[in-house]
Protein backbone atom coordinates (compact mmCIF):
# COMPACT_ATOMS: atom_id res chain seq x y z
CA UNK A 1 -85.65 26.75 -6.65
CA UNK A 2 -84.11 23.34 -5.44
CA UNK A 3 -85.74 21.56 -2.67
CA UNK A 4 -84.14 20.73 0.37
CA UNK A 5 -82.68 17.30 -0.33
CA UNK A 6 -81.35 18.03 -3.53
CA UNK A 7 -79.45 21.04 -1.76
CA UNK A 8 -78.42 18.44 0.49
CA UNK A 9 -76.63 15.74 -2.09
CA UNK A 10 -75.52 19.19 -3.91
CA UNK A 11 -73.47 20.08 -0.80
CA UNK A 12 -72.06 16.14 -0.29
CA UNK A 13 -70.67 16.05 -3.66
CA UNK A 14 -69.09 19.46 -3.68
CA UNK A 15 -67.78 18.13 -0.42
CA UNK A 16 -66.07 14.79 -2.31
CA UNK A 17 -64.79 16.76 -5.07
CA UNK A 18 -62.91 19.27 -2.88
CA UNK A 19 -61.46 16.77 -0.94
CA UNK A 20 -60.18 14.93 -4.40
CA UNK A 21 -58.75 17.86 -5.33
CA UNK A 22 -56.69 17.95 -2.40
CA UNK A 23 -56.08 14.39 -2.78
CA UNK A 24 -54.89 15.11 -6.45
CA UNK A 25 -51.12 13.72 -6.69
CA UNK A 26 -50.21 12.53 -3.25
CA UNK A 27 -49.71 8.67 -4.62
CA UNK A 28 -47.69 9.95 -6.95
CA UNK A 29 -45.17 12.22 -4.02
CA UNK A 30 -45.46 8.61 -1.69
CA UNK A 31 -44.35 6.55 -4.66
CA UNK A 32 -41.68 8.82 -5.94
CA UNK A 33 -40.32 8.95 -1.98
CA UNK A 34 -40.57 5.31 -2.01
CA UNK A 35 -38.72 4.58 -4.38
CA UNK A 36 -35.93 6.66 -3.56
CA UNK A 37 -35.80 4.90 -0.57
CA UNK A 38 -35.05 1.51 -2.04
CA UNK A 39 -33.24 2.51 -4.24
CA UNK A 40 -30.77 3.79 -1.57
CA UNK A 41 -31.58 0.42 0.47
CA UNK A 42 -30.17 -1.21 -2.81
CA UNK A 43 -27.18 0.91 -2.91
CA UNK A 44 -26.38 0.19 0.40
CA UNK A 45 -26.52 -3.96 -0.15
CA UNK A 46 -24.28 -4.05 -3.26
CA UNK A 47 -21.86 -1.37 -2.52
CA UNK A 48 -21.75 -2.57 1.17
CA UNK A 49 -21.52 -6.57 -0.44
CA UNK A 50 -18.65 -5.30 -2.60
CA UNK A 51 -16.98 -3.84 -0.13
CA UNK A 52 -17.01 -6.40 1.86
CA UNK A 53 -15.75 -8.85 -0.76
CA UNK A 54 -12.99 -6.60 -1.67
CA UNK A 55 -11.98 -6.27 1.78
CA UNK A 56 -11.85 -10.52 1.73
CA UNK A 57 -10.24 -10.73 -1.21
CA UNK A 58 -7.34 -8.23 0.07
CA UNK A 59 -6.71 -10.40 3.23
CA UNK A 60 -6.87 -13.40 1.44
CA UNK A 61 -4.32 -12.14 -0.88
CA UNK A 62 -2.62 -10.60 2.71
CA UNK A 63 -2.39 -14.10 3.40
CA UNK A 64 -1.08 -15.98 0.56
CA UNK A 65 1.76 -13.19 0.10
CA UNK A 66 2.42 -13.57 4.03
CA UNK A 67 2.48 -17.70 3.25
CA UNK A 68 4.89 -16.67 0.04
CA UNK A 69 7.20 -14.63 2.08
CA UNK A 70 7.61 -17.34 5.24
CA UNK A 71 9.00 -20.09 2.90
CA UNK A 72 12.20 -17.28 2.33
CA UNK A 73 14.58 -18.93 4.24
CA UNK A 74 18.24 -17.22 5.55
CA UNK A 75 20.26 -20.27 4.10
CA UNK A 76 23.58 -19.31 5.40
CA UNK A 77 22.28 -19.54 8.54
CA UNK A 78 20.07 -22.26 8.26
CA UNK A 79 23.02 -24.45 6.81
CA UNK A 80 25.49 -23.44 9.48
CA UNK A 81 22.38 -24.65 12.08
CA UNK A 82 22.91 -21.10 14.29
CA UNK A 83 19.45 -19.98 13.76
CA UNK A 84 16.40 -20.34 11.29
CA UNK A 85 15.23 -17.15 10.11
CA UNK A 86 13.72 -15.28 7.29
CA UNK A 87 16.54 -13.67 4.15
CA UNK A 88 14.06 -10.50 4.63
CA UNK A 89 15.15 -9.04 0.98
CA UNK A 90 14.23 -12.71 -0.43
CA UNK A 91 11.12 -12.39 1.80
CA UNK A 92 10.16 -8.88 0.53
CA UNK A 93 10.92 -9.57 -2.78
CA UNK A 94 8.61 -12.65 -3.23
CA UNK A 95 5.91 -10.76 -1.27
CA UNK A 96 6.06 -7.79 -3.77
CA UNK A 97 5.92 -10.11 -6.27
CA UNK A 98 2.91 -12.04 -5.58
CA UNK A 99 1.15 -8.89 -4.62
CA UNK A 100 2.04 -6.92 -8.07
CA UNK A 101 0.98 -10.13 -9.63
CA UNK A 102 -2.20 -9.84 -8.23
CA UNK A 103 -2.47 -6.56 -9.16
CA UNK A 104 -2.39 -4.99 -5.60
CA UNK A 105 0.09 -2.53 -3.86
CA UNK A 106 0.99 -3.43 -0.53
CA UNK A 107 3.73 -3.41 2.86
CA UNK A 108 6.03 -5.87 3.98
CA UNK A 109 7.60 -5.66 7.31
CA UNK A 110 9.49 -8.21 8.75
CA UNK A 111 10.01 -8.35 12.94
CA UNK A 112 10.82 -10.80 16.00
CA UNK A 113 14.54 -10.54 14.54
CA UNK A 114 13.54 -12.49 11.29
CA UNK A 115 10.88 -14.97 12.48
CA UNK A 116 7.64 -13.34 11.77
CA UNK A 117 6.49 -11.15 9.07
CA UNK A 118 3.80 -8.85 8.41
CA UNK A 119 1.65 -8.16 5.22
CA UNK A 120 -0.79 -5.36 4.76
CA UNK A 121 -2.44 -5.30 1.25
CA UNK A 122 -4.21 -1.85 0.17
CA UNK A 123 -7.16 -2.01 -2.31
CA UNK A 124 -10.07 -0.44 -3.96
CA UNK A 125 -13.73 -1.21 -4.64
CA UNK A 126 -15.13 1.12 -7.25
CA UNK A 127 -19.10 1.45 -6.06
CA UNK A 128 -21.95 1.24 -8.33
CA UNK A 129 -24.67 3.30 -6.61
CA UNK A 130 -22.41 5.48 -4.40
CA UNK A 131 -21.04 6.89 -7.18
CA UNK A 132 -24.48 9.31 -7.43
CA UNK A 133 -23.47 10.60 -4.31
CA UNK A 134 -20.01 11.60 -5.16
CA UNK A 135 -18.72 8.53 -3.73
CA UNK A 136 -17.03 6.99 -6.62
CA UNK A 137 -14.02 4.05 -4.53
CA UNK A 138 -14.13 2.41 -1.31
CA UNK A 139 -10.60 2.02 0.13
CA UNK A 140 -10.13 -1.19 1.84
CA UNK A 141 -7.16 -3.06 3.74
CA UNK A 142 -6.50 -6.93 4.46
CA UNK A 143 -3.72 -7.49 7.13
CA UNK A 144 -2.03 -11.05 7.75
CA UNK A 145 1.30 -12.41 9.72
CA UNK A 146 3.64 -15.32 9.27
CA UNK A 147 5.58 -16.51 11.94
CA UNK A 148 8.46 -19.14 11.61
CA UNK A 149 7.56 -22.40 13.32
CA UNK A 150 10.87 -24.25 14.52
CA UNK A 151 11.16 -27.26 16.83
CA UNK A 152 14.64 -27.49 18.49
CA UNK A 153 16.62 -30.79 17.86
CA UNK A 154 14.49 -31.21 14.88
């Protein structure tokens, strides 16, 4: 027979060893959860970064095709000194052009009777982490106008 403080201790340490057992694996269920989550915090920054770089890089390119297109000049007209507008197949053409060079599809339109022009340039950003999710491109747009500056009498 055991005398009473020994019974005592006894109890204590069944005590900590049942509550280890319950214990057992729950650092390794928080750190499996944790990472997870940054990893998804991660995927969010650098596809969300790429997108957002694509999405610069297609208005700059919006841009430089609008810039492209504007210097298209009607020169019939512009000669003859009745008005100074844009040749819109010449302005089309050259916008195409710059975007295909670029390696971009895109939309000319040209409005205000020949003296501004529009240029919206479609793109894609293929995603590094999305892609686990079944999310595999981005779509993204860049938009940018050119209107004719004139100054009468000169």
């Amino acid at each position: 027979m055991t005398s009473w403080p020994f019974r005592r201790t006894r109890r204590r340490i069944t005590a900590i060893v049942s509550r280890r057992r319950r214990d057992q694996g729950s650092v390794a269920v928080f750190f499996a959860l944790f990472t997870v989550a940054i990893l998804m915090v991660m995927g969010l920054l650098v596809d969300g970064g790429g997108a957002l770089n694509a999405a610069n890089r297609a208005t700059s390119l919006a841009h430089e095709a609008a810039r492209t297109a504007g210097q298209q000049l009607d020169p019939a007209q512009a000669v003859e000194g009745t008005a100074i507008t844009i040749d819109p197949d010449a302005a089309v053409g050259a916008a195409q052009d710059y975007l295909a060079a670029a390696d971009v599809q895109g939309d000319v339109q040209i409005t205000d009777g020949g003296q501004s022009l529009s240029v919206t340039v479609h793109d894609t950003y293929d995603t590094v982490f999305a892609q686990f999710v079944g999310k595999g491109t981005i779509q993204v747009t860049g938009t940018a106008t050119a209107r004719l500056m004139t100054q009468a009498g000169g």
